[in-house]
N, C-alpha and C. Protein backbone atom coordinates (compact mmCIF):
# COMPACT_ATOMS: atom_id res chain seq x y z
N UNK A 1 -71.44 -93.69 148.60
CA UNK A 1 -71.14 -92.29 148.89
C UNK A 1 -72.29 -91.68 149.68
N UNK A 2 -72.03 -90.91 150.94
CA UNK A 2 -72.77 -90.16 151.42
C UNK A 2 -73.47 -89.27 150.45
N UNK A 3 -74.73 -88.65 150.46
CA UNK A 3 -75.52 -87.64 150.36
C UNK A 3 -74.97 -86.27 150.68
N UNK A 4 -74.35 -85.40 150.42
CA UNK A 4 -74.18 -84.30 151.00
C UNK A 4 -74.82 -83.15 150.46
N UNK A 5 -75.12 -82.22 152.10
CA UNK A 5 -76.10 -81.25 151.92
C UNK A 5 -75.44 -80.25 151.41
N UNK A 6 -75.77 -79.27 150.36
CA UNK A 6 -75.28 -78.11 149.50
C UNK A 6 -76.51 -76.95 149.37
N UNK A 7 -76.11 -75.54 149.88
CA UNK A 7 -76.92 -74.86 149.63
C UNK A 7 -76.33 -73.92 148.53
N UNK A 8 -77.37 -73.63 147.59
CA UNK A 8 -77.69 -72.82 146.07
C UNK A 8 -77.90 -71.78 146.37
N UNK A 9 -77.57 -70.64 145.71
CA UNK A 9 -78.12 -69.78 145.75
C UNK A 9 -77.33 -68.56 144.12
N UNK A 10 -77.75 -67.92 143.37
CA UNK A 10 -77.19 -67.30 142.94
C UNK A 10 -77.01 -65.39 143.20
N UNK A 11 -76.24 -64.66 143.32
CA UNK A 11 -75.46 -63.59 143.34
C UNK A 11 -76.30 -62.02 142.95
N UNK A 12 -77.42 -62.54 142.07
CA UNK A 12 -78.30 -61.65 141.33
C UNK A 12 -79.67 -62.06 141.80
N UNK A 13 -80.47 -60.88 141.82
CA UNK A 13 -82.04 -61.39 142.42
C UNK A 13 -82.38 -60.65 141.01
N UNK A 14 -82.55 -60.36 140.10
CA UNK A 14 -82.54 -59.49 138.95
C UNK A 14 -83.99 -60.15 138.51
N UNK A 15 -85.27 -60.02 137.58
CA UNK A 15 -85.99 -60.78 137.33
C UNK A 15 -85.47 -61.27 136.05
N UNK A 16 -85.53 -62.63 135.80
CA UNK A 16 -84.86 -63.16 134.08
C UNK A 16 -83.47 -63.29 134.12
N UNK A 17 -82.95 -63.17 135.53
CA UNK A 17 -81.19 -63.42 135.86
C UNK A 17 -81.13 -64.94 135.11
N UNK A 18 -80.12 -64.57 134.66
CA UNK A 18 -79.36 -65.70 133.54
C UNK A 18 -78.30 -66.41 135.03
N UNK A 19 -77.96 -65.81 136.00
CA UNK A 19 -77.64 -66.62 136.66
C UNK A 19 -78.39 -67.53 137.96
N UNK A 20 -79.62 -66.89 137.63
CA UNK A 20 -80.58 -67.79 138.11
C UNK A 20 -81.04 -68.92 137.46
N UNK A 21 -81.14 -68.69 136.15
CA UNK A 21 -81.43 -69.66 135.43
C UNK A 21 -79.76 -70.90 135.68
N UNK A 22 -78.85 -70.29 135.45
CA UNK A 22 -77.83 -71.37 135.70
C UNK A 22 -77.93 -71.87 137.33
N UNK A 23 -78.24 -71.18 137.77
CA UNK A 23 -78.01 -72.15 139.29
C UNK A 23 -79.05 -73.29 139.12
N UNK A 24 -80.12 -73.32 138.58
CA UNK A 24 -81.45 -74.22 139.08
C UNK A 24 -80.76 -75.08 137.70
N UNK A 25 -80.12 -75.15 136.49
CA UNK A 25 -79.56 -76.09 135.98
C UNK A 25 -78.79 -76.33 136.79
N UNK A 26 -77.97 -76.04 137.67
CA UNK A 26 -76.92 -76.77 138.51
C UNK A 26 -77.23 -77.46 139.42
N UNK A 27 -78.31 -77.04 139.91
CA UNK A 27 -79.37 -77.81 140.98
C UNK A 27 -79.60 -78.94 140.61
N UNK A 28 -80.08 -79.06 139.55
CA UNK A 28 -80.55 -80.31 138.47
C UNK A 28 -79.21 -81.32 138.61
N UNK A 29 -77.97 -80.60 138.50
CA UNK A 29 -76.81 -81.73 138.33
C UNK A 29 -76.39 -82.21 139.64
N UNK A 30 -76.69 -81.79 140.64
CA UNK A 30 -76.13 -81.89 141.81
C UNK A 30 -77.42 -82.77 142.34
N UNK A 31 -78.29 -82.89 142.72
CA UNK A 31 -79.26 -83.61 142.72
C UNK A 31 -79.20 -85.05 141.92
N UNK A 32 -78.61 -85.00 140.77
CA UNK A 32 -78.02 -85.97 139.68
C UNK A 32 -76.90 -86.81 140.67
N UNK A 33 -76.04 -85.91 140.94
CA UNK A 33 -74.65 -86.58 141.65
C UNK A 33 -75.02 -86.80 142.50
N UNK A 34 -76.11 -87.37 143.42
CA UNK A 34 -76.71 -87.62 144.52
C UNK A 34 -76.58 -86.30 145.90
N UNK A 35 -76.44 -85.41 145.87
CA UNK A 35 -76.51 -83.98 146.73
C UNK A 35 -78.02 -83.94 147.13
N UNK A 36 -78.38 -83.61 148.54
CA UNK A 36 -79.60 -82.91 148.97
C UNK A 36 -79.16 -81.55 149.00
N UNK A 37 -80.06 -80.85 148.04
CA UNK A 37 -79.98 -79.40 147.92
C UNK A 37 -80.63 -78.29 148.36
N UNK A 38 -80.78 -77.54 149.11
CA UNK A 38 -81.43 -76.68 149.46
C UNK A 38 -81.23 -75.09 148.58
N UNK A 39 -81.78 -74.49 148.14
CA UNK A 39 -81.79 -73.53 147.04
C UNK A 39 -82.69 -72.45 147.61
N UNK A 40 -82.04 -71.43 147.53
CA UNK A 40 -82.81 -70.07 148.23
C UNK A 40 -82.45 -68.39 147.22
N UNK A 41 -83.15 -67.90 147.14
CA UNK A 41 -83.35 -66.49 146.61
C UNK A 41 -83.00 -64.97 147.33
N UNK A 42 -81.96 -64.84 147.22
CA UNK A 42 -81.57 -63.67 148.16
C UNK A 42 -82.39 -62.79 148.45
N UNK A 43 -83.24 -62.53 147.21
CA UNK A 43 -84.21 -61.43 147.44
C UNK A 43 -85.31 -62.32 148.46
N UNK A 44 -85.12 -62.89 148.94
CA UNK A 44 -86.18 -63.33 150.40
C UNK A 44 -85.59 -63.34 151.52
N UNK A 45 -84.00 -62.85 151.73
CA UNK A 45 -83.51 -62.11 152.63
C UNK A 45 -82.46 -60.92 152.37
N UNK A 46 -83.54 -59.77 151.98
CA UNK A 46 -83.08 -58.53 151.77
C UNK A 46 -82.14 -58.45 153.34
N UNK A 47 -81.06 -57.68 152.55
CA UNK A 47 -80.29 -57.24 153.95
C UNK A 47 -79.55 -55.87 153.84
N UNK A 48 -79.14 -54.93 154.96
CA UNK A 48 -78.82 -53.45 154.54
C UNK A 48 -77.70 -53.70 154.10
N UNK A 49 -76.75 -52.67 153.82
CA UNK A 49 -75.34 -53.00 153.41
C UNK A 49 -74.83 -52.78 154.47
N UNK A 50 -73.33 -53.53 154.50
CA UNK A 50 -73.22 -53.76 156.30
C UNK A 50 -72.30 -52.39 156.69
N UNK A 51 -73.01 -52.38 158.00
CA UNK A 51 -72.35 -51.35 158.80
C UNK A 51 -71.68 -51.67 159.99
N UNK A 52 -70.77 -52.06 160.25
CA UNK A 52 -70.01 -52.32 161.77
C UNK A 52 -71.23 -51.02 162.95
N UNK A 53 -71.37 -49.93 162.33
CA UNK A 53 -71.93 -49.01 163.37
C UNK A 53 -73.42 -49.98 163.76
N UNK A 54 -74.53 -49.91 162.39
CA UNK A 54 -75.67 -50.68 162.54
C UNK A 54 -75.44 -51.71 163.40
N UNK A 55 -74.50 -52.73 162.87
CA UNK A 55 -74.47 -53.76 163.82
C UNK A 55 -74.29 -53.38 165.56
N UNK A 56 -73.62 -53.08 165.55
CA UNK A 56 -72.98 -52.61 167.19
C UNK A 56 -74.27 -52.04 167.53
N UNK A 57 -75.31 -51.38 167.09
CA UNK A 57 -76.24 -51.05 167.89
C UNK A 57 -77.39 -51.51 168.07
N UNK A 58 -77.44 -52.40 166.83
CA UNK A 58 -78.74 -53.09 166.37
C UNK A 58 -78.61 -55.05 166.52
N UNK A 59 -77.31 -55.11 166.36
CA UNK A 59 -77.37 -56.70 165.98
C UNK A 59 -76.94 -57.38 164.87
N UNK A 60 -76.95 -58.82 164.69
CA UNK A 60 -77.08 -59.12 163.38
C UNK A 60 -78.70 -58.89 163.23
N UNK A 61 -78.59 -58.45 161.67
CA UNK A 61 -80.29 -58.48 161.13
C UNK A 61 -80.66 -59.69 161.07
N UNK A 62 -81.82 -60.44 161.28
CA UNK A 62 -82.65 -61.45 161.40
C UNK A 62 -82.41 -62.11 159.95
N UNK A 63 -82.53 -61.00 159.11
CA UNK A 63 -82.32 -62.28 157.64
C UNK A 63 -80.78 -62.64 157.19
N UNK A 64 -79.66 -62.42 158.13
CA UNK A 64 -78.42 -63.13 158.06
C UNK A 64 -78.59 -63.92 159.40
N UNK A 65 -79.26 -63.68 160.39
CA UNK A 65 -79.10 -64.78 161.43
C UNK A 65 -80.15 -66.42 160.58
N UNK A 66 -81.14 -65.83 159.65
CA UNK A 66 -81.46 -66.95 159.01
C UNK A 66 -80.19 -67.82 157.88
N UNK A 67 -79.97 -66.66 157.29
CA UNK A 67 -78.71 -67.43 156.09
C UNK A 67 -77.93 -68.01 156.56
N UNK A 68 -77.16 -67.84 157.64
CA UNK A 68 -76.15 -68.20 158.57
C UNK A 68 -76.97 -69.70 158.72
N UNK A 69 -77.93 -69.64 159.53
CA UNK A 69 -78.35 -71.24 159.59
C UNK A 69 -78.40 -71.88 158.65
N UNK A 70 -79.54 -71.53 157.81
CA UNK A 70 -78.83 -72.42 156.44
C UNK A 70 -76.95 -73.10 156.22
N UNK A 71 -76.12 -71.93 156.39
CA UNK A 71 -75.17 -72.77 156.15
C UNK A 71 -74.37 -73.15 157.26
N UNK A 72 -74.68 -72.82 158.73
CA UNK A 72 -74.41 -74.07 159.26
C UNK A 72 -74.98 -75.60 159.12
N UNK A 73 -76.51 -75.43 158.23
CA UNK A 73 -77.44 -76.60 157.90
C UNK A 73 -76.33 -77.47 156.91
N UNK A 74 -76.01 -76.93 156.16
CA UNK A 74 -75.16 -77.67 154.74
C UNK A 74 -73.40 -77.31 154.85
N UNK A 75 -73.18 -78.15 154.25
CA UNK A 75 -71.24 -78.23 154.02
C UNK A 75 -71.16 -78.15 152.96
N UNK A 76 -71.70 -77.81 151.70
CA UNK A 76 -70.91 -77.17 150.58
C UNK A 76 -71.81 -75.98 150.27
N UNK A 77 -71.36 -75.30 149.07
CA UNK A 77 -71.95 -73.96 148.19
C UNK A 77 -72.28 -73.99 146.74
N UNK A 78 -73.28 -73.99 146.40
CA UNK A 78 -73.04 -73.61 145.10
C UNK A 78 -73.48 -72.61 144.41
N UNK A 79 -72.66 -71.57 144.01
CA UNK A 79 -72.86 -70.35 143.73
C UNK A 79 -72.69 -69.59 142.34
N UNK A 80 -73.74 -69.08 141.68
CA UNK A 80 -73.81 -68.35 140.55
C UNK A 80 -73.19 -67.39 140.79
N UNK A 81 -72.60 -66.55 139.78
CA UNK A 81 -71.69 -65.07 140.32
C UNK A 81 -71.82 -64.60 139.37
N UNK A 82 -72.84 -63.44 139.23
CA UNK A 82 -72.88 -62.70 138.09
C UNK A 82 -71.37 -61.48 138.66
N UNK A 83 -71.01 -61.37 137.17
CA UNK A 83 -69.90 -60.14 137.14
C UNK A 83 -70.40 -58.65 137.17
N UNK A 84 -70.26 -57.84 138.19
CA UNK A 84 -70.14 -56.55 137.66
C UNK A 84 -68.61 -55.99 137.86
N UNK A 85 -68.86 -54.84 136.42
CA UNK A 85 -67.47 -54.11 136.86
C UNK A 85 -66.03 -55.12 136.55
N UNK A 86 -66.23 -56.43 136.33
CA UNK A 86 -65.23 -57.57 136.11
C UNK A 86 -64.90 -57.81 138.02
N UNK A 87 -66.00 -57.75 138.44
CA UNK A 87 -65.74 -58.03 139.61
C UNK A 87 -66.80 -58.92 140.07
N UNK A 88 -67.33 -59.17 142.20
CA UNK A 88 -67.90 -59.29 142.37
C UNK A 88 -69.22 -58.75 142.63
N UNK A 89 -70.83 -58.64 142.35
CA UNK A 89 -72.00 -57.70 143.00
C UNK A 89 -71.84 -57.74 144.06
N UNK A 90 -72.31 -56.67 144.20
CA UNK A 90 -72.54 -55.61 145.43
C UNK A 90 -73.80 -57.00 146.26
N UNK A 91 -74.30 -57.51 145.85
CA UNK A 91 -75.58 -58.33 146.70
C UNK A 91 -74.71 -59.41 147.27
N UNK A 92 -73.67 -60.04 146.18
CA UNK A 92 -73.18 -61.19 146.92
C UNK A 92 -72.41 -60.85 147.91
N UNK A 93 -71.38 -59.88 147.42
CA UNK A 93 -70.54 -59.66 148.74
C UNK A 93 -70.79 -58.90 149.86
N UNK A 94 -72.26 -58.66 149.79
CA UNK A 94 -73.15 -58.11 151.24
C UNK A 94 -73.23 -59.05 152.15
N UNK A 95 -73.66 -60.59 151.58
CA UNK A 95 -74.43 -61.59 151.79
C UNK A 95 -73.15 -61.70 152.24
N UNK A 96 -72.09 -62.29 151.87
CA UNK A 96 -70.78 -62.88 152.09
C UNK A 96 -70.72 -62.48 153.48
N UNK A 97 -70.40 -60.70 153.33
CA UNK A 97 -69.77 -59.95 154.50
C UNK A 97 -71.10 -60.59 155.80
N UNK A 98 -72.35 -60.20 155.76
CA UNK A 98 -73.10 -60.13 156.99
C UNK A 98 -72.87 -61.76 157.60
N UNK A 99 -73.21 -62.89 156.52
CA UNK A 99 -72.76 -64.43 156.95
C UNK A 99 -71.52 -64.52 158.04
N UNK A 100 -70.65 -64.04 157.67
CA UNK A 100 -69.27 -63.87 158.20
C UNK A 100 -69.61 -63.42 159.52
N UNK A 101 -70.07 -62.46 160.43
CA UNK A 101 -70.17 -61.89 161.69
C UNK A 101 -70.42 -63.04 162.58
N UNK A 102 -70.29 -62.88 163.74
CA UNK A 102 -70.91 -63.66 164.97
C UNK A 102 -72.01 -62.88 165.18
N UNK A 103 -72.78 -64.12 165.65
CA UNK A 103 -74.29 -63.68 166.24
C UNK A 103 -73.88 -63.56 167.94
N UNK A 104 -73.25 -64.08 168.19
CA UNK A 104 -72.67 -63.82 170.12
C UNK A 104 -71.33 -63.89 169.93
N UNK A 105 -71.23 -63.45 171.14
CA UNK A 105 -69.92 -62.84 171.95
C UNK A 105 -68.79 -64.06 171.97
N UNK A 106 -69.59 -65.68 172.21
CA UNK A 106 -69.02 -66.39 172.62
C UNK A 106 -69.01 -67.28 170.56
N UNK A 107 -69.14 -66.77 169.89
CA UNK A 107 -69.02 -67.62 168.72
C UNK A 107 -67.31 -66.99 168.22
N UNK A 108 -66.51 -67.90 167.61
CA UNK A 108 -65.52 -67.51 166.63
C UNK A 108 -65.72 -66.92 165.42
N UNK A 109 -64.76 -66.01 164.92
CA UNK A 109 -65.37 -65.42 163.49
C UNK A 109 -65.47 -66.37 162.46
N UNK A 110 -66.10 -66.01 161.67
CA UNK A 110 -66.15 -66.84 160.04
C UNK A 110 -66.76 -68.30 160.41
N UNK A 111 -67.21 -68.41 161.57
CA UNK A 111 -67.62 -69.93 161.87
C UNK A 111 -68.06 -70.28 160.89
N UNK A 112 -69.53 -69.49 159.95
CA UNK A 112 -70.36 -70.53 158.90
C UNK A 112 -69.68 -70.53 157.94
N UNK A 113 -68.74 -70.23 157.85
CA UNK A 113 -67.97 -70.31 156.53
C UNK A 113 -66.31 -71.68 156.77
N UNK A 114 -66.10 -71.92 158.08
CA UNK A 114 -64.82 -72.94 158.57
C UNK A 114 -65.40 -74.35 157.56
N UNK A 115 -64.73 -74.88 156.92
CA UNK A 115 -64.37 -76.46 156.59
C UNK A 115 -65.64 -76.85 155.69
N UNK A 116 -66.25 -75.33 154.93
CA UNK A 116 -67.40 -75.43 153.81
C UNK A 116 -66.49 -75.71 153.05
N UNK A 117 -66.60 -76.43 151.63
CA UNK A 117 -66.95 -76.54 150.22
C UNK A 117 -67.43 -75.56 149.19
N UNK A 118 -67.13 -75.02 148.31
CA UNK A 118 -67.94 -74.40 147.31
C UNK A 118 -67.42 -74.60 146.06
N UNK A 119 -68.48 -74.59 145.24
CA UNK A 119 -68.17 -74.72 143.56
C UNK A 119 -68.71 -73.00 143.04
N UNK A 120 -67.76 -72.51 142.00
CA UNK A 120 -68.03 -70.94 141.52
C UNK A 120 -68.71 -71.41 140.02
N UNK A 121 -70.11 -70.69 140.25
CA UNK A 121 -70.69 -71.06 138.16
C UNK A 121 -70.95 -69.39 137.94
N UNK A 122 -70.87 -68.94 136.99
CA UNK A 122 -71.19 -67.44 136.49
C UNK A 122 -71.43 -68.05 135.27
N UNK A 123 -72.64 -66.87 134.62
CA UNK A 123 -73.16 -66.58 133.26
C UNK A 123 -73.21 -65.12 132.50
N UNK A 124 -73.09 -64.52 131.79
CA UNK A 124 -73.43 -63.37 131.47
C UNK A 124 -73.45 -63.33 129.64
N UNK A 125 -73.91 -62.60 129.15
CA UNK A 125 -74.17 -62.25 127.74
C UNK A 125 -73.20 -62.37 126.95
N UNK A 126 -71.93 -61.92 127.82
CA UNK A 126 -70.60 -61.26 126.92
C UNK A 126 -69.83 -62.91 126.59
N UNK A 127 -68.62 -62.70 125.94
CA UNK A 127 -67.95 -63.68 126.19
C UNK A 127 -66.89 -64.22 126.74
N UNK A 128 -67.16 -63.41 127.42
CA UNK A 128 -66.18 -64.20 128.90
C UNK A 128 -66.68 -65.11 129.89
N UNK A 129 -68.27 -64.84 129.87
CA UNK A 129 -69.50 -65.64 130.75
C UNK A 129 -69.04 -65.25 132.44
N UNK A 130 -68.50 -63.88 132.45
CA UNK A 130 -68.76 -63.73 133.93
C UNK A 130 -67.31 -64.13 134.64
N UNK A 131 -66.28 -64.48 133.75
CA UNK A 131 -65.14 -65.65 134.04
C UNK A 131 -64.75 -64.53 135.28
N UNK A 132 -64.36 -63.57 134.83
CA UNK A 132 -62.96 -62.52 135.40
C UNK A 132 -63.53 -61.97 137.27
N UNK A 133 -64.89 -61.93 137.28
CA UNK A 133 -65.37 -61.87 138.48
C UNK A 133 -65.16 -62.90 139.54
N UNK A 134 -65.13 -64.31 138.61
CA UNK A 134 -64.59 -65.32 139.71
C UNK A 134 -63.42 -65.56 140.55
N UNK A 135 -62.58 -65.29 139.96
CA UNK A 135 -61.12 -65.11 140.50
C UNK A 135 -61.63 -64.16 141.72
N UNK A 136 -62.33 -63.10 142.11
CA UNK A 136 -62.13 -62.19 143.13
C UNK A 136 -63.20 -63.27 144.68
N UNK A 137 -64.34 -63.54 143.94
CA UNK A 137 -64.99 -64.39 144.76
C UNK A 137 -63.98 -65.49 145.18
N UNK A 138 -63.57 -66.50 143.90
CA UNK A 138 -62.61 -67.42 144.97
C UNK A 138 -61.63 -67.05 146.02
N UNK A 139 -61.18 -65.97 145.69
CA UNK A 139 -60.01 -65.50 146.74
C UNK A 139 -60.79 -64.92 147.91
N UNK A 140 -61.86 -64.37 148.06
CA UNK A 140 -62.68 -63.92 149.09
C UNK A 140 -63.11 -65.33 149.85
N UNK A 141 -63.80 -66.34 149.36
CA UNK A 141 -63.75 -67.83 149.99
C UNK A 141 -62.73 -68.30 150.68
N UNK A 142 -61.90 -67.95 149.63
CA UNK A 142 -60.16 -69.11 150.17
C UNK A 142 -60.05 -68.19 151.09
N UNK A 143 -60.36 -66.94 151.53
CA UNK A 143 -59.04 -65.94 152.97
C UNK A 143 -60.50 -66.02 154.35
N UNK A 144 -61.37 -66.67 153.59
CA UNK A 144 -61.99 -66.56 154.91
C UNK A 144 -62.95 -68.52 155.61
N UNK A 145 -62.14 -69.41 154.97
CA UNK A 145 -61.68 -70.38 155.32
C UNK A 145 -62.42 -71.95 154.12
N UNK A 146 -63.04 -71.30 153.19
CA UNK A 146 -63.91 -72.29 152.58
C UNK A 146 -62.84 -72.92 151.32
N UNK A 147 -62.87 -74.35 150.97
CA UNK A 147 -62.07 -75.05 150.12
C UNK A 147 -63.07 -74.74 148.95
N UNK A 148 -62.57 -73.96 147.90
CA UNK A 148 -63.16 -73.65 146.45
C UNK A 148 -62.64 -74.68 145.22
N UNK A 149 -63.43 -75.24 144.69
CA UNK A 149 -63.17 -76.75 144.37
C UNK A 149 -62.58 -76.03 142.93
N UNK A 150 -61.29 -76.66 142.44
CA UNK A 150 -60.58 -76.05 141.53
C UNK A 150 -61.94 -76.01 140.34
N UNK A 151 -62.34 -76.89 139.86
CA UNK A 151 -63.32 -76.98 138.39
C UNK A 151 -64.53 -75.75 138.68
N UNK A 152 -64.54 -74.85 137.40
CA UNK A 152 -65.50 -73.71 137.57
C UNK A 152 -66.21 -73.45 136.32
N UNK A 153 -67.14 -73.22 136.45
CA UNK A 153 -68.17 -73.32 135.14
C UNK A 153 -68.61 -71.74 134.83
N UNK A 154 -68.18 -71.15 133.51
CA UNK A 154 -68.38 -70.07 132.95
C UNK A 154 -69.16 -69.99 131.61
N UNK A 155 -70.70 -69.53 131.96
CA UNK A 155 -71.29 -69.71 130.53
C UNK A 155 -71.33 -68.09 129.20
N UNK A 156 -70.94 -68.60 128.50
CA UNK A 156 -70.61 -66.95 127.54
C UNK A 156 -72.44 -67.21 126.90
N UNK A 157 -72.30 -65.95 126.41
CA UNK A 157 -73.89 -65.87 125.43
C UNK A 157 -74.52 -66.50 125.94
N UNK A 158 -74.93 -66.44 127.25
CA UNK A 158 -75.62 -67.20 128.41
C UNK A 158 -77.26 -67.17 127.76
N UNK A 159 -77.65 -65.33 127.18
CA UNK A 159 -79.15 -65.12 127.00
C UNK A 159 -79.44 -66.13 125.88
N UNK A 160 -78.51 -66.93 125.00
CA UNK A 160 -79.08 -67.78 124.34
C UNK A 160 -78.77 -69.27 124.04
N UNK A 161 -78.43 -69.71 125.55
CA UNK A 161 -77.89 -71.04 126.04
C UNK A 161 -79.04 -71.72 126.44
N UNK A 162 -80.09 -70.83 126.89
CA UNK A 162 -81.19 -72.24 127.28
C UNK A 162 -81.92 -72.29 126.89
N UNK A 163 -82.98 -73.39 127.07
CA UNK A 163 -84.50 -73.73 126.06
C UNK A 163 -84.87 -73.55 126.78
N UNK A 164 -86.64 -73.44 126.62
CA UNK A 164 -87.39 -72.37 127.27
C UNK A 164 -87.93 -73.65 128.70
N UNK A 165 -87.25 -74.42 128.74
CA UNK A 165 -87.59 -75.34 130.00
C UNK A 165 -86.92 -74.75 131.08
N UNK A 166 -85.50 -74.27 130.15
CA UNK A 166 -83.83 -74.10 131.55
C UNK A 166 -83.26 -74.49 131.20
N UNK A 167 -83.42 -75.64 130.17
CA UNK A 167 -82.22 -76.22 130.19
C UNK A 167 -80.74 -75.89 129.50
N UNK A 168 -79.94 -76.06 129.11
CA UNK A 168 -78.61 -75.95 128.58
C UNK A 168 -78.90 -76.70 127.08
N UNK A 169 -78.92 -75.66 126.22
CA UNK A 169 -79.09 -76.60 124.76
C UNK A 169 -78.04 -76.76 124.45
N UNK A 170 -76.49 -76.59 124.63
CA UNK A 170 -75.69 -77.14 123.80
C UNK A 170 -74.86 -78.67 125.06
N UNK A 171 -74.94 -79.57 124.66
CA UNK A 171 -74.93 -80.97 125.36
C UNK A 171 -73.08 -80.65 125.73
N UNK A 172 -72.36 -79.80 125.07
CA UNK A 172 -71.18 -79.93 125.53
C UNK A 172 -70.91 -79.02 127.37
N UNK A 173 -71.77 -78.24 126.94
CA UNK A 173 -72.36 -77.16 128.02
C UNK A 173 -72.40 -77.65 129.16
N UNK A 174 -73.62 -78.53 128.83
CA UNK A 174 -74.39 -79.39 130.20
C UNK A 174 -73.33 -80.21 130.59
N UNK A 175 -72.26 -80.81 130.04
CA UNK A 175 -71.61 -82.00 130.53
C UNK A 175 -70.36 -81.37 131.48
N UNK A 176 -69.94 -80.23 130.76
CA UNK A 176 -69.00 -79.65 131.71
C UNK A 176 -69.79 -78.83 133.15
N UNK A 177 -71.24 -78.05 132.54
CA UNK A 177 -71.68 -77.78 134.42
C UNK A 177 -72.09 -79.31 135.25
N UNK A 178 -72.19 -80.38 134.46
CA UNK A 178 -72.36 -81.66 135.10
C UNK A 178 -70.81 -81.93 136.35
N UNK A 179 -69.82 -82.13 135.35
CA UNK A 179 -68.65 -81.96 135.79
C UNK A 179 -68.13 -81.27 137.16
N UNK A 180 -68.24 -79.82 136.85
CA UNK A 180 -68.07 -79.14 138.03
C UNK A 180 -68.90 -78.98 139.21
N UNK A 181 -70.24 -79.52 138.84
CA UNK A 181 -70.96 -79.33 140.27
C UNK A 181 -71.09 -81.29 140.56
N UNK A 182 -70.42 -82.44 139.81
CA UNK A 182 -69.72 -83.30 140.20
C UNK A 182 -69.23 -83.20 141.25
N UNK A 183 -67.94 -82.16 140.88
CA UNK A 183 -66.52 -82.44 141.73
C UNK A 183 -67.15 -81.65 142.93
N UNK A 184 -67.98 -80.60 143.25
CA UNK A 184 -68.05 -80.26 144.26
C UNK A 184 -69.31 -81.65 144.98
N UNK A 185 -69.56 -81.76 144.72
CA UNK A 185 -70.45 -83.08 145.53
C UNK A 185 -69.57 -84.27 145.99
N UNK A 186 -68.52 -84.63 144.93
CA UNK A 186 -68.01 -85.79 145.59
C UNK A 186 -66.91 -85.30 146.88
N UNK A 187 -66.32 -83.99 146.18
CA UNK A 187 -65.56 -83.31 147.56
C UNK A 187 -66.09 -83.32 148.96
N UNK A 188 -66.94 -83.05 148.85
CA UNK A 188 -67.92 -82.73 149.74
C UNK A 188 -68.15 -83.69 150.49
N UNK A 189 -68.62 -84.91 150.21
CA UNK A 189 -68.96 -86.00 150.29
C UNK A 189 -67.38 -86.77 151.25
N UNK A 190 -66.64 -86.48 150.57
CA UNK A 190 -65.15 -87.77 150.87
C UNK A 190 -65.04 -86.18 152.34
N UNK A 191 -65.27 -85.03 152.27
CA UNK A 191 -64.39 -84.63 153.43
C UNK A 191 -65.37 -84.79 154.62
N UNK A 192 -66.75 -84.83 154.22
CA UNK A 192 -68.08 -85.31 155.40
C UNK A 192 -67.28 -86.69 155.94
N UNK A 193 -66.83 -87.59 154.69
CA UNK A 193 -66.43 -88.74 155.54
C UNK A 193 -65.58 -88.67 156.34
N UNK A 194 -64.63 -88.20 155.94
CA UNK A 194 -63.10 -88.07 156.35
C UNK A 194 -63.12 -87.40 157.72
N UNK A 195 -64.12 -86.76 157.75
CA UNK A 195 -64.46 -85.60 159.36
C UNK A 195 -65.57 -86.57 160.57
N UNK A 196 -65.57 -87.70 160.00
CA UNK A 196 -67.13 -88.51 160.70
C UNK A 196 -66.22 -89.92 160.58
N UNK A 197 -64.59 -89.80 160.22
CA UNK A 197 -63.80 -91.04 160.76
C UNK A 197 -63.13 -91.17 162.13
């Protein structure tokens, strides 16, 4: 099996984000399933909230013309989604929206987002673990062209799921985020091939 490149990132820049802590366990599994991972912190590309006006006069901002590379760099996603509201944050679906633009005249829309991969993980306190927010993110993926790999990992009572390493103390836990960030690696992997036949 090919290696395939996947970029990380989770939804919350919060300090002590529980879905930070789950992405870098997911990192761990995907790295496991043989994935080169690249993993990045939103809060190291602050971005305004988007304005069609800003843009039109200003551009894309420099720290989505960086994110954008990143994922033209990699063919899958793997993404923490903290819930607000039983929805998606306001940070991810900034990030989402500015990714999405063309940087020129002569690019198609949604390019960095055409014939990606992504796996959805959320965590939160309550016990739903963030579930009900995912449904809005996958459907935001699926209408703007990315294959969202059916298996999705939702951790409940997240603040007292890990040991003070990161890790996932209950072994049933770990085997199912093993699982789902699995299936997005081997996906990933068979459609790199399937596109390089």
């Amino acid at each position: 099996m090919s290696h395939p490149k996947i970029l990380a990132f989770a939804g919350s820049t919060r300090t002590g984000s529980l879905n930070q802590l789950l992405i870098n366990a997911a990192v761990d599994c995907a790295h496991k399933a043989g994935a080169e991972v690249t993993v990045v912190n939103l809060a190291d590309y602050p971005l305004p909230l988007f304005d069609q006006d800003l843009e039109s006069a200003s551009g894309l901002p420099e720290n989505a013309k960086r994110l954008k590379e990143l994922f033209f760099a990699n063919a899958g996603l793997l993404l923490a989604c903290p819930e607000y509201n039983s929805s998606i944050t306001p940070l991810l679906k900034n990030t989402i929206d500015w990714v999405s633009r063309s940087s020129s005249s002569d690019e198609p829309p949604l390019t960095a987002y055409r014939g990606k991969t992504a796996a959805l993980l959320s965590a939160s306190p309550g016990g739903f673990g963030g579930l009900r927010g995912l449904r809005h993110v996958r459907e935001i993926l699926s209408n703007i062209g990315v294959l969202v790999t059916p298996s999705q990992f939702s951790l409940s009572q997240a603040n007292a799921a890990f040991c003070e390493h990161g890790h996932l103390r209950a072994e049933k836990q770990q085997s199912m985020l093993a699982n789902c960030v699995g299936q997005l690696v081997q996906t990933t992997a068979a459609l790199g091939n399937a596109n390089a036949s």
